[in-house]
PDB file of N, CA and C in Angstrom:
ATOM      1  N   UNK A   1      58.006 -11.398 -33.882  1.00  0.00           N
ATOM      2  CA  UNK A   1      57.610 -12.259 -32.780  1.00  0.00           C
ATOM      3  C   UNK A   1      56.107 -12.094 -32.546  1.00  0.00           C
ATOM      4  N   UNK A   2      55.297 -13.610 -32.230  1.00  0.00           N
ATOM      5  CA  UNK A   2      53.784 -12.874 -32.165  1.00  0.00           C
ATOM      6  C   UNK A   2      53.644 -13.901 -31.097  1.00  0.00           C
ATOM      7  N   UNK A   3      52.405 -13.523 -30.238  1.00  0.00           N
ATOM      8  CA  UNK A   3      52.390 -13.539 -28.672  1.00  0.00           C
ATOM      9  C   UNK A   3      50.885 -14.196 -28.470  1.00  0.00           C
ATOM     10  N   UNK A   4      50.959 -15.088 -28.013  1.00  0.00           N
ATOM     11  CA  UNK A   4      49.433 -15.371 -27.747  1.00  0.00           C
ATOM     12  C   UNK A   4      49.135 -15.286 -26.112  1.00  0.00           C
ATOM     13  N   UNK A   5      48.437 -14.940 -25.063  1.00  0.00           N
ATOM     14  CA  UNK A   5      48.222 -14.431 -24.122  1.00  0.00           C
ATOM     15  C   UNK A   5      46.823 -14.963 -23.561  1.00  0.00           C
ATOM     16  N   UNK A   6      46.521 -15.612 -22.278  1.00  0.00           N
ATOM     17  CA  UNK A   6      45.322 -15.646 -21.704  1.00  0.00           C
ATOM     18  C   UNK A   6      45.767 -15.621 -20.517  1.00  0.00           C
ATOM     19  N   UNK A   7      44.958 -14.743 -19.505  1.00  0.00           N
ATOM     20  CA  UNK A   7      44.677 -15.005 -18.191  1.00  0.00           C
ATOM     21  C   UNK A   7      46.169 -14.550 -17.935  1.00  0.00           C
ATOM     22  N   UNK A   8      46.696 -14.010 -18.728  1.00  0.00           N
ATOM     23  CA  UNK A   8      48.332 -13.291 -17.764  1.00  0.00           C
ATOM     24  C   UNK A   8      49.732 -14.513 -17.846  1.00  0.00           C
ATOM     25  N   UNK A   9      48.784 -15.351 -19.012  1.00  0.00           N
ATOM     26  CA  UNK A   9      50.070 -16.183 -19.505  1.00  0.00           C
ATOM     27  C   UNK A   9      50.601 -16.133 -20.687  1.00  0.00           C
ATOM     28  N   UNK A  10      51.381 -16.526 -21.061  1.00  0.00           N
ATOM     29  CA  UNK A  10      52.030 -16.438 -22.773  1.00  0.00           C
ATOM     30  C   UNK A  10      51.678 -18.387 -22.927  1.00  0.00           C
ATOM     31  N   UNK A  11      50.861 -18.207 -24.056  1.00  0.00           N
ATOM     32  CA  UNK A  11      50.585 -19.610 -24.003  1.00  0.00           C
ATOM     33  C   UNK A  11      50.744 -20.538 -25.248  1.00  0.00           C
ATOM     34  N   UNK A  12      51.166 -19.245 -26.480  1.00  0.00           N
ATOM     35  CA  UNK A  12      52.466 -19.633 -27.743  1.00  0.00           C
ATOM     36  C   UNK A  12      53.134 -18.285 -27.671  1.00  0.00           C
ATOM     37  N   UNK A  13      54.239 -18.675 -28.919  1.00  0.00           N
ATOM     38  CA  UNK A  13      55.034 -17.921 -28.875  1.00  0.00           C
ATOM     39  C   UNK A  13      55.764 -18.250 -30.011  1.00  0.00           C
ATOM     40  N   UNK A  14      56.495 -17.238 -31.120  1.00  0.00           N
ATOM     41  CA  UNK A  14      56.894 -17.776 -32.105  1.00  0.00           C
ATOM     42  C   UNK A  14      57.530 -17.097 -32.905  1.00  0.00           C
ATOM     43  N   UNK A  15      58.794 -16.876 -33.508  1.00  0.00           N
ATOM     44  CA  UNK A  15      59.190 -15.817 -34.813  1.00  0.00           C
ATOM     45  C   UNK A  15      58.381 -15.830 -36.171  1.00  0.00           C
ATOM     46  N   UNK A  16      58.055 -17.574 -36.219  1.00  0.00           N
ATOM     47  CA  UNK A  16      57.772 -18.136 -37.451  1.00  0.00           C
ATOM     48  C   UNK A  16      56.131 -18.287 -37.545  1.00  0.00           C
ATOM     49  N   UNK A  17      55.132 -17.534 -37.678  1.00  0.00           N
ATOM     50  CA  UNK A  17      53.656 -17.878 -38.150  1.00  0.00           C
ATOM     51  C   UNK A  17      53.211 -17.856 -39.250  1.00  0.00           C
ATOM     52  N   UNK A  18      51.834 -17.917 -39.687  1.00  0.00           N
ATOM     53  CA  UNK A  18      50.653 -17.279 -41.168  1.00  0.00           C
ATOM     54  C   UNK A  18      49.974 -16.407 -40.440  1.00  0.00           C
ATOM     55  N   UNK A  19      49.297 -15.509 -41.610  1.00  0.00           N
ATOM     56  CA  UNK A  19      48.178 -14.902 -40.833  1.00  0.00           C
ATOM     57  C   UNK A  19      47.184 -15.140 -41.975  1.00  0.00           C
ATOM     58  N   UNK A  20      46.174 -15.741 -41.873  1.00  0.00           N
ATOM     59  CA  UNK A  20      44.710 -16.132 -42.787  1.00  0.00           C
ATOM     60  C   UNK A  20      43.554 -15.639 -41.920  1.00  0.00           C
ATOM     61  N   UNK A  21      42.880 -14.625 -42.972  1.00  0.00           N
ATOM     62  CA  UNK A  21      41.584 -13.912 -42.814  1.00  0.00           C
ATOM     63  C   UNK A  21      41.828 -12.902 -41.562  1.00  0.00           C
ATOM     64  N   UNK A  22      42.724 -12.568 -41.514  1.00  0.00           N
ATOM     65  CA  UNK A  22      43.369 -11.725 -40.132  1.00  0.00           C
ATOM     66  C   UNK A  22      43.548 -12.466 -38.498  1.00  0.00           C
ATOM     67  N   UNK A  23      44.162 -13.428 -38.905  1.00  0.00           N
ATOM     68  CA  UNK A  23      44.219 -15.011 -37.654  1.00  0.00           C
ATOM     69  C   UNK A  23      45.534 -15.209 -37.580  1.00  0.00           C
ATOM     70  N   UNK A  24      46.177 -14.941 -36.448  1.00  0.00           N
ATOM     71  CA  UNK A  24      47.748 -15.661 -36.636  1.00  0.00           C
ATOM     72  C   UNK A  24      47.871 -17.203 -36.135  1.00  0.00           C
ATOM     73  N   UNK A  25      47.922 -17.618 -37.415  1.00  0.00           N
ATOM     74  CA  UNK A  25      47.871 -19.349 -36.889  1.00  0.00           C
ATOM     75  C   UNK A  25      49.651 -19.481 -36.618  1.00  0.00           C
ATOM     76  N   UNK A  26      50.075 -20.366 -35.107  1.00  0.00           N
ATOM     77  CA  UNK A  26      50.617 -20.691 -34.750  1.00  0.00           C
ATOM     78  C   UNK A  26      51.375 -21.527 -34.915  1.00  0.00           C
ATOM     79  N   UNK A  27      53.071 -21.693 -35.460  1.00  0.00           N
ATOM     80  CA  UNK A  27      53.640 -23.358 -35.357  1.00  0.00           C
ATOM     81  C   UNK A  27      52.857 -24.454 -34.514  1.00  0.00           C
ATOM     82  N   UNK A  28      52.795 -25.818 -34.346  1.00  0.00           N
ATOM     83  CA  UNK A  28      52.388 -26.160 -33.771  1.00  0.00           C
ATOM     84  C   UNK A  28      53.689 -26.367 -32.224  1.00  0.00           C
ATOM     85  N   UNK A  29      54.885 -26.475 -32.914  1.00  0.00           N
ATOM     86  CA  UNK A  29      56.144 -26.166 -31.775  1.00  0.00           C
ATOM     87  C   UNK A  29      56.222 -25.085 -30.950  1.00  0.00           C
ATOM     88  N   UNK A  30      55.104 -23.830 -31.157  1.00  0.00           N
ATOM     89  CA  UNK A  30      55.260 -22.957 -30.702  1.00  0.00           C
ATOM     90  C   UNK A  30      54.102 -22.890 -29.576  1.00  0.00           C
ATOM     91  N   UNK A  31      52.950 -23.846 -29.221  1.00  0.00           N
ATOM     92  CA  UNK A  31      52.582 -23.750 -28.443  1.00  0.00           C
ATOM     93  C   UNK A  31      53.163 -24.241 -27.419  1.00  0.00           C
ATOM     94  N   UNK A  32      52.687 -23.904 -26.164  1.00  0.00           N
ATOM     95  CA  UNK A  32      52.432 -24.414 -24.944  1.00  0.00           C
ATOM     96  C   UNK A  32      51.963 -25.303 -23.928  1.00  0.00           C
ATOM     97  N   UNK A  33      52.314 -26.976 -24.258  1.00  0.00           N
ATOM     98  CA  UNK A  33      51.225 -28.090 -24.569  1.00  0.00           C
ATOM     99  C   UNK A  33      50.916 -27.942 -23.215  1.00  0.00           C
ATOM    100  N   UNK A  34      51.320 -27.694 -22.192  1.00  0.00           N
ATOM    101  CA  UNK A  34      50.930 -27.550 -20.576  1.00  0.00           C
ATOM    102  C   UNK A  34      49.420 -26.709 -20.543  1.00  0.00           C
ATOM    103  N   UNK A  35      48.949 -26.262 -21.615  1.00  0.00           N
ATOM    104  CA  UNK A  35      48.051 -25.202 -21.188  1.00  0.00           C
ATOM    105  C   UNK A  35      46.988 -25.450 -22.098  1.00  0.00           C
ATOM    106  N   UNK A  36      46.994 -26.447 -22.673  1.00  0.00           N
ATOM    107  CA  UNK A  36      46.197 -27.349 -23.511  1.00  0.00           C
ATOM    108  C   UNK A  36      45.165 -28.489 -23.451  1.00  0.00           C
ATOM    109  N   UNK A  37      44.023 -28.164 -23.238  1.00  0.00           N
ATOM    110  CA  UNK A  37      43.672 -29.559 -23.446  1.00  0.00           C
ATOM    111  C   UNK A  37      42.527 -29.672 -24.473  1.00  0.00           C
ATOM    112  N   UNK A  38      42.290 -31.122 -25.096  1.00  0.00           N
ATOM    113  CA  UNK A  38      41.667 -31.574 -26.538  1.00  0.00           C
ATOM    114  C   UNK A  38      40.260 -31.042 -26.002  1.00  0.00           C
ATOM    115  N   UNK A  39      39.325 -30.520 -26.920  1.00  0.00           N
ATOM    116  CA  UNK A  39      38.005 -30.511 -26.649  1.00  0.00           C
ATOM    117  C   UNK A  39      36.987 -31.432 -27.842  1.00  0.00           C
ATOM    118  N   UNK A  40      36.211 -31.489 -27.673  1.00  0.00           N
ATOM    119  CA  UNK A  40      35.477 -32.262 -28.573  1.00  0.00           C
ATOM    120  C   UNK A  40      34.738 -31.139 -29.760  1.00  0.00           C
ATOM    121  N   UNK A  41      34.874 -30.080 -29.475  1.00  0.00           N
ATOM    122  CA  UNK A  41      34.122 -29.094 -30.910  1.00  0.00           C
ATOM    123  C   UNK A  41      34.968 -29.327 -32.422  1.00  0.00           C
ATOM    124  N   UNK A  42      34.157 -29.352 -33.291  1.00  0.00           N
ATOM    125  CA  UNK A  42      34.793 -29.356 -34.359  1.00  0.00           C
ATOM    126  C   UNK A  42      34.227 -28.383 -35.060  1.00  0.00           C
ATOM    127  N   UNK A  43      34.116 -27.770 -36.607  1.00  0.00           N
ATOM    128  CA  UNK A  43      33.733 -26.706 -37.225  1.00  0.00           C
ATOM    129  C   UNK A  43      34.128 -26.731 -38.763  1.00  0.00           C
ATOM    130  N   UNK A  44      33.531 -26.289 -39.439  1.00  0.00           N
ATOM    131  CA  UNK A  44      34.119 -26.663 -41.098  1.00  0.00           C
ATOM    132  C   UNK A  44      33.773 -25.596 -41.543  1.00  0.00           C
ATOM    133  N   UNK A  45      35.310 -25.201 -42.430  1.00  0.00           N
ATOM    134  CA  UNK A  45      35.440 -24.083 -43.220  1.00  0.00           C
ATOM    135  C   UNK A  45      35.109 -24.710 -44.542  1.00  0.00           C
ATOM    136  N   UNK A  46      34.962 -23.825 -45.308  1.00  0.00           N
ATOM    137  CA  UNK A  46      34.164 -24.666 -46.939  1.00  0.00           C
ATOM    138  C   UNK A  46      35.850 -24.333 -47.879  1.00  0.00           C
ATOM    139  N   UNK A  47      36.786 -23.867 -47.355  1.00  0.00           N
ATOM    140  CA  UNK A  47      37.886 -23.929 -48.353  1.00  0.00           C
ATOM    141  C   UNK A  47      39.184 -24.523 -47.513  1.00  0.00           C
ATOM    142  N   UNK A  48      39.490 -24.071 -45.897  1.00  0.00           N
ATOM    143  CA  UNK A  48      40.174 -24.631 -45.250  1.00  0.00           C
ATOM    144  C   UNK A  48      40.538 -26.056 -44.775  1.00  0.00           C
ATOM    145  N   UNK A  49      38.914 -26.729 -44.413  1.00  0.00           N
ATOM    146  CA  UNK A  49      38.586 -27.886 -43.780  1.00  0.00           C
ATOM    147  C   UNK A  49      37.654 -28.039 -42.358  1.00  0.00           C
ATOM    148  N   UNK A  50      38.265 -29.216 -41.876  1.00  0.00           N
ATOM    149  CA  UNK A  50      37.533 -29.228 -40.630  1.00  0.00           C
ATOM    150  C   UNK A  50      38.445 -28.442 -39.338  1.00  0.00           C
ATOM    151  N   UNK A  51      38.286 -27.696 -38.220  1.00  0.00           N
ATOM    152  CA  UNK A  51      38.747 -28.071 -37.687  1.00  0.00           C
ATOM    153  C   UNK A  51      38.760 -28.010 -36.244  1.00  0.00           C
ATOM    154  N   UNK A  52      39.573 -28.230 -35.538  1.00  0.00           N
ATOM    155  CA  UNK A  52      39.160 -29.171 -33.764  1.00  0.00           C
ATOM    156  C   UNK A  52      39.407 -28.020 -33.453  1.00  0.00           C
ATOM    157  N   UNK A  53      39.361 -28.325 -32.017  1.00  0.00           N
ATOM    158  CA  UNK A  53      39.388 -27.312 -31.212  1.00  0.00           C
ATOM    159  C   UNK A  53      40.381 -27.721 -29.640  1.00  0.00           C
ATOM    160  N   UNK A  54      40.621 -26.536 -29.173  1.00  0.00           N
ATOM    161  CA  UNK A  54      41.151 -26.876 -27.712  1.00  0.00           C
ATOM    162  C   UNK A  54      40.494 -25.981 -26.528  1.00  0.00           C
ATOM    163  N   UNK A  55      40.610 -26.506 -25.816  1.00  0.00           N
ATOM    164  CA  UNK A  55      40.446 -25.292 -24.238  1.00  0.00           C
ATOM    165  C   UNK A  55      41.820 -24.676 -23.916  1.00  0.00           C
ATOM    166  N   UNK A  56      41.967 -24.215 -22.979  1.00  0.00           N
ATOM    167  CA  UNK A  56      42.972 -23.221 -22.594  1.00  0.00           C
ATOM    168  C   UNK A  56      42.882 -23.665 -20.988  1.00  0.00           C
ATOM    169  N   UNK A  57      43.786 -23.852 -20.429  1.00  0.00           N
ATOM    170  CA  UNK A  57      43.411 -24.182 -18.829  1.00  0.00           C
ATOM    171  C   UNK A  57      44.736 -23.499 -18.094  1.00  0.00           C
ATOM    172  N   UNK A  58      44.116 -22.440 -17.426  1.00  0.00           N
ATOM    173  CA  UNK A  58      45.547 -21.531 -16.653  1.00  0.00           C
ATOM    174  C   UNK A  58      45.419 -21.456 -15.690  1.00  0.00           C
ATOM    175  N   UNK A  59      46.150 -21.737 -14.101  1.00  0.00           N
ATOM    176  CA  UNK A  59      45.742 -21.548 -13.175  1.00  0.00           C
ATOM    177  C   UNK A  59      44.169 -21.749 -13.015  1.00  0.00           C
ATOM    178  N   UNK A  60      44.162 -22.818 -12.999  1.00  0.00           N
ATOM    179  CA  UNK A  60      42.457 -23.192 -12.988  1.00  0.00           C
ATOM    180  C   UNK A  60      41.580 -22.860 -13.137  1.00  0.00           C
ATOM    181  N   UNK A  61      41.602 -22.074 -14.395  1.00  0.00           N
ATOM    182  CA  UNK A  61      40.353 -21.540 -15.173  1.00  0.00           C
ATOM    183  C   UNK A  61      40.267 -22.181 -16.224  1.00  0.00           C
ATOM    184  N   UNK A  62      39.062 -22.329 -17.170  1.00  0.00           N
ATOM    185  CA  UNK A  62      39.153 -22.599 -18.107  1.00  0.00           C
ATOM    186  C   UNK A  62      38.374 -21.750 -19.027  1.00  0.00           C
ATOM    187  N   UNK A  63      39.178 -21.671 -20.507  1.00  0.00           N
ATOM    188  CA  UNK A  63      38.540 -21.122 -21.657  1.00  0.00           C
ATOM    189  C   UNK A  63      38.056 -22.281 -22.691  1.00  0.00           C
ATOM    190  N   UNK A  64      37.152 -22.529 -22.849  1.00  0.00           N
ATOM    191  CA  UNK A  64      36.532 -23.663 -23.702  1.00  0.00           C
ATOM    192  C   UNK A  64      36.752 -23.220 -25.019  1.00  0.00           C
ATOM    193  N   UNK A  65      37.185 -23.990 -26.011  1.00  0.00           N
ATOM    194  CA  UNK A  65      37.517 -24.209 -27.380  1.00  0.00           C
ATOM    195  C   UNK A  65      38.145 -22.397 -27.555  1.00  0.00           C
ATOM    196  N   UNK A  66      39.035 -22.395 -27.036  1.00  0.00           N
ATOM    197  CA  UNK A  66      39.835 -20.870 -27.185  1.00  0.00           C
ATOM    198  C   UNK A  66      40.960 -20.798 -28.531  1.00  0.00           C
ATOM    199  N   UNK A  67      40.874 -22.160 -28.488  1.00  0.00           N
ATOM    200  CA  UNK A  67      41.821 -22.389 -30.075  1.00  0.00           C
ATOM    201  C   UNK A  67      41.747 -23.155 -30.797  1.00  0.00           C
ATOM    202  N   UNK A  68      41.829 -23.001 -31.943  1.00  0.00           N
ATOM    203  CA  UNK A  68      41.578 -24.242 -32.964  1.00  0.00           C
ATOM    204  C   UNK A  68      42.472 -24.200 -33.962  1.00  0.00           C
ATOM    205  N   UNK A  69      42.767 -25.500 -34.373  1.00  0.00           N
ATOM    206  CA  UNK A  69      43.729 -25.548 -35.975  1.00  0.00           C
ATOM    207  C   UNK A  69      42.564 -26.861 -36.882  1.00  0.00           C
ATOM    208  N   UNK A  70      43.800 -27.000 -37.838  1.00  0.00           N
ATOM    209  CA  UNK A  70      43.192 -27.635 -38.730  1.00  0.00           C
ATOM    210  C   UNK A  70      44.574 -29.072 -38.866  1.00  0.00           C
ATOM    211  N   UNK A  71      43.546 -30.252 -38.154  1.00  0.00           N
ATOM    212  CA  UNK A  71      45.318 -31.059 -38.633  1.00  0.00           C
ATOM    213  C   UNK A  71      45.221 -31.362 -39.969  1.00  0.00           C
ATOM    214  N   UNK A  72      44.434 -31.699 -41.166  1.00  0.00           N
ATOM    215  CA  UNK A  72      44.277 -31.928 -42.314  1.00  0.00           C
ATOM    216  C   UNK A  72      43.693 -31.097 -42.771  1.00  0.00           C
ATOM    217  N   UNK A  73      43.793 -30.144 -43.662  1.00  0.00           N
ATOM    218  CA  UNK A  73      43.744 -29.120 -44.645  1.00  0.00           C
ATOM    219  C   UNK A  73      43.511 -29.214 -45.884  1.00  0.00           C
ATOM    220  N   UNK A  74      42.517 -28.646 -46.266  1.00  0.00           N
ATOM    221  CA  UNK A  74      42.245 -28.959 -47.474  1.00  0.00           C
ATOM    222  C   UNK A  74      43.317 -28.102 -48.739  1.00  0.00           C
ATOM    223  N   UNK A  75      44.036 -27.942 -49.885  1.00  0.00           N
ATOM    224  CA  UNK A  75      44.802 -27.603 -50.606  1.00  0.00           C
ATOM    225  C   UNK A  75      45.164 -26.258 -50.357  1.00  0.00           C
ATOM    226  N   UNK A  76      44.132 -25.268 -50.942  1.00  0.00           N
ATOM    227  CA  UNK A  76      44.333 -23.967 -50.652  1.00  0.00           C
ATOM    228  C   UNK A  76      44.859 -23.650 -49.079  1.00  0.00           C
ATOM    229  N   UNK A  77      44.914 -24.433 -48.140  1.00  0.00           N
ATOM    230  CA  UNK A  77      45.453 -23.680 -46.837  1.00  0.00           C
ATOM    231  C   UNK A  77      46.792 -24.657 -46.047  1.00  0.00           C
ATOM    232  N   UNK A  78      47.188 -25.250 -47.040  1.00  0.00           N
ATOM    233  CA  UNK A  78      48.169 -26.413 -46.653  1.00  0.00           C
ATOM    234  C   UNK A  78      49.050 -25.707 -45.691  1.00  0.00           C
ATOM    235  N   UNK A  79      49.526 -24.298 -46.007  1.00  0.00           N
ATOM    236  CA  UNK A  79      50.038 -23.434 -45.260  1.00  0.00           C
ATOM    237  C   UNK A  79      50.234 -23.480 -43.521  1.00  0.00           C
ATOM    238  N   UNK A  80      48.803 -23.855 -43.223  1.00  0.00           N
ATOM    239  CA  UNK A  80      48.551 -23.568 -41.773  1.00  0.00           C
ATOM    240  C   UNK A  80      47.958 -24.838 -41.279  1.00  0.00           C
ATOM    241  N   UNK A  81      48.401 -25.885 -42.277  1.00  0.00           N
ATOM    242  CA  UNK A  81      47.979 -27.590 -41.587  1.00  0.00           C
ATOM    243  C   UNK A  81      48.601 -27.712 -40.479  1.00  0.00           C
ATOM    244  N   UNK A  82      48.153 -27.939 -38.810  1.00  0.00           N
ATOM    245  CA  UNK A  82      48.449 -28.054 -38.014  1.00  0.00           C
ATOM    246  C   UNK A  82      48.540 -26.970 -36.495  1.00  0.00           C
ATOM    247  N   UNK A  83      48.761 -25.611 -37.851  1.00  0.00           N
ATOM    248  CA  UNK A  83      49.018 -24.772 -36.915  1.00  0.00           C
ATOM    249  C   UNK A  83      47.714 -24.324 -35.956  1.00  0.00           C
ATOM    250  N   UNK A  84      47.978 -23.374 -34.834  1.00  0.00           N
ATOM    251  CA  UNK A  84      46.959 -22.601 -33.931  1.00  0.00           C
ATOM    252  C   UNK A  84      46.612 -21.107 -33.704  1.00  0.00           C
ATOM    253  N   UNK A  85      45.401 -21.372 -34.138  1.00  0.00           N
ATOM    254  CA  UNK A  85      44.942 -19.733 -33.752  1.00  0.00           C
ATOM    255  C   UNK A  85      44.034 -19.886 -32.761  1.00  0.00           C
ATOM    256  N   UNK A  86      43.553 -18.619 -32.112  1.00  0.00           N
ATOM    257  CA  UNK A  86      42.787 -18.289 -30.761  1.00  0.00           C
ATOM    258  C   UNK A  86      41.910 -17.032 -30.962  1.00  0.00           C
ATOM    259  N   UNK A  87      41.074 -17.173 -30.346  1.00  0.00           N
ATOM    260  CA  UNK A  87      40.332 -16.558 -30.402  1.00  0.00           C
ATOM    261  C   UNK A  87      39.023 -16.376 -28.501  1.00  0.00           C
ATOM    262  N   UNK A  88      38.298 -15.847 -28.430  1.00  0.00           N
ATOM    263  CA  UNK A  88      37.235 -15.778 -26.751  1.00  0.00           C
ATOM    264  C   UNK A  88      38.282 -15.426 -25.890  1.00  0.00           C
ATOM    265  N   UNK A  89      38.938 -14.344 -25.962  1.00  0.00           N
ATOM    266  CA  UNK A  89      39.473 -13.364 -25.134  1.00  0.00           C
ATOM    267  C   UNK A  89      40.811 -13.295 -24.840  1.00  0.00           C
ATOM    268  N   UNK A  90      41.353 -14.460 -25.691  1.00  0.00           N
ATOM    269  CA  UNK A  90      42.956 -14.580 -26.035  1.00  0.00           C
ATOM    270  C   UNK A  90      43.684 -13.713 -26.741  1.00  0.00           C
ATOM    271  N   UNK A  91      44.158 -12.696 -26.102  1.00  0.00           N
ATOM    272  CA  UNK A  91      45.118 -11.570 -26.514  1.00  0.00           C
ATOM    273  C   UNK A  91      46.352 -11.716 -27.501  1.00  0.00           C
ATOM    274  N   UNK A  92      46.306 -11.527 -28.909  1.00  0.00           N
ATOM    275  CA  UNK A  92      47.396 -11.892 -29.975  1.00  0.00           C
ATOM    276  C   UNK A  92      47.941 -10.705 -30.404  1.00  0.00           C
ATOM    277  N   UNK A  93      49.304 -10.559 -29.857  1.00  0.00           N
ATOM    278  CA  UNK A  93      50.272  -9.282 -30.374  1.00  0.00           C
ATOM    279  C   UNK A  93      51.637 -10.005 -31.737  1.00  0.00           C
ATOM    280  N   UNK A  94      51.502  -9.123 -32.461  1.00  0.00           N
ATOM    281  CA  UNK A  94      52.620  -9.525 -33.333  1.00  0.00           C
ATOM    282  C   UNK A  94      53.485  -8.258 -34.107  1.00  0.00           C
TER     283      UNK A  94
END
Protein backbone atom coordinates (compact mmCIF):
# COMPACT_ATOMS: atom_id res chain seq x y z
CA UNK A 1 0.00 0.00 0.00
CA UNK A 2 1.64 3.48 -0.76
CA UNK A 3 0.28 6.72 0.75
CA UNK A 4 0.50 10.07 -0.55
CA UNK A 5 -0.08 12.76 2.26
CA UNK A 6 -0.30 16.71 2.39
CA UNK A 7 -1.35 18.99 5.02
CA UNK A 8 -2.76 15.90 7.23
CA UNK A 9 -4.65 14.44 4.28
CA UNK A 10 -4.30 11.17 2.34
CA UNK A 11 -4.69 12.54 -1.07
CA UNK A 12 -3.91 9.00 -3.16
CA UNK A 13 -3.86 5.87 -2.15
CA UNK A 14 -3.22 2.58 -3.79
CA UNK A 15 -2.04 -1.30 -3.67
CA UNK A 16 -1.20 -0.99 -7.35
CA UNK A 17 1.82 1.72 -8.35
CA UNK A 18 5.58 2.16 -10.40
CA UNK A 19 8.33 3.55 -8.87
CA UNK A 20 10.72 5.50 -11.68
CA UNK A 21 13.97 7.24 -10.61
CA UNK A 22 12.80 6.72 -6.94
CA UNK A 23 9.03 8.43 -7.62
CA UNK A 24 5.96 6.47 -6.81
CA UNK A 25 3.81 7.33 -9.68
CA UNK A 26 0.22 6.81 -8.80
CA UNK A 27 -2.91 4.93 -10.62
CA UNK A 28 -4.65 7.62 -11.91
CA UNK A 29 -7.97 5.84 -9.94
CA UNK A 30 -6.07 6.17 -7.03
CA UNK A 31 -6.09 9.74 -6.65
CA UNK A 32 -8.21 12.02 -4.91
CA UNK A 33 -9.88 14.26 -7.62
CA UNK A 34 -11.44 16.56 -4.69
CA UNK A 35 -7.96 17.74 -3.87
CA UNK A 36 -6.92 18.51 -7.30
CA UNK A 37 -6.74 21.16 -9.36
CA UNK A 38 -5.13 21.57 -13.21
CA UNK A 39 -2.20 24.02 -13.16
CA UNK A 40 -0.72 25.42 -16.16
CA UNK A 41 3.22 24.21 -15.56
CA UNK A 42 4.45 21.83 -17.86
CA UNK A 43 8.17 20.25 -17.93
CA UNK A 44 9.97 17.77 -20.33
CA UNK A 45 11.82 14.79 -19.54
CA UNK A 46 14.17 13.86 -22.61
CA UNK A 47 13.08 9.98 -22.29
CA UNK A 48 9.66 10.16 -20.40
CA UNK A 49 7.91 13.18 -22.15
CA UNK A 50 6.11 16.16 -21.31
CA UNK A 51 4.54 16.53 -18.33
CA UNK A 52 1.59 18.74 -16.54
CA UNK A 53 1.24 19.44 -13.48
CA UNK A 54 -1.38 19.91 -10.57
CA UNK A 55 -1.81 21.93 -7.29
CA UNK A 56 -2.95 20.29 -4.23
CA UNK A 57 -5.75 22.35 -2.44
CA UNK A 58 -6.59 21.13 1.32
CA UNK A 59 -8.52 22.93 3.59
CA UNK A 60 -7.61 26.07 1.89
CA UNK A 61 -4.20 25.97 1.33
CA UNK A 62 -2.59 25.57 -1.57
CA UNK A 63 0.52 23.61 -2.87
CA UNK A 64 1.27 24.77 -6.44
CA UNK A 65 2.26 22.11 -9.04
CA UNK A 66 2.75 19.43 -6.02
CA UNK A 67 2.13 16.73 -8.65
CA UNK A 68 2.66 15.85 -11.93
CA UNK A 69 2.13 12.89 -14.45
CA UNK A 70 2.64 12.38 -17.87
CA UNK A 71 -0.76 11.82 -19.97
CA UNK A 72 1.26 10.81 -23.17
CA UNK A 73 4.48 9.08 -22.69
CA UNK A 74 6.96 8.60 -24.67
CA UNK A 75 7.84 4.47 -25.22
CA UNK A 76 10.33 3.72 -22.63
CA UNK A 77 7.84 4.91 -19.75
CA UNK A 78 4.45 3.73 -21.17
CA UNK A 79 4.38 2.18 -17.72
CA UNK A 80 3.39 5.32 -15.84
CA UNK A 81 1.23 7.07 -18.81
CA UNK A 82 -1.19 8.85 -16.77
CA UNK A 83 -0.13 8.05 -13.52
CA UNK A 84 0.87 10.66 -10.36
CA UNK A 85 3.73 11.47 -8.48
CA UNK A 86 4.36 14.38 -5.87
CA UNK A 87 6.70 15.96 -4.80
CA UNK A 88 7.16 20.17 -2.43
CA UNK A 89 6.41 18.63 0.81
CA UNK A 90 4.03 15.79 -0.04
CA UNK A 91 4.77 12.96 2.28
CA UNK A 92 4.98 9.35 0.22
CA UNK A 93 5.00 6.13 2.43
CA UNK A 94 4.97 2.73 0.77
Amino acid sequence: MARAIWNGVVVAESDSYETVEGNIYFPPDAIKTEYFAESETTSVCPWKGTAQYYDLVVDGQRNADAAWYYPATKEAANNITGHVAFWRGVTVEA
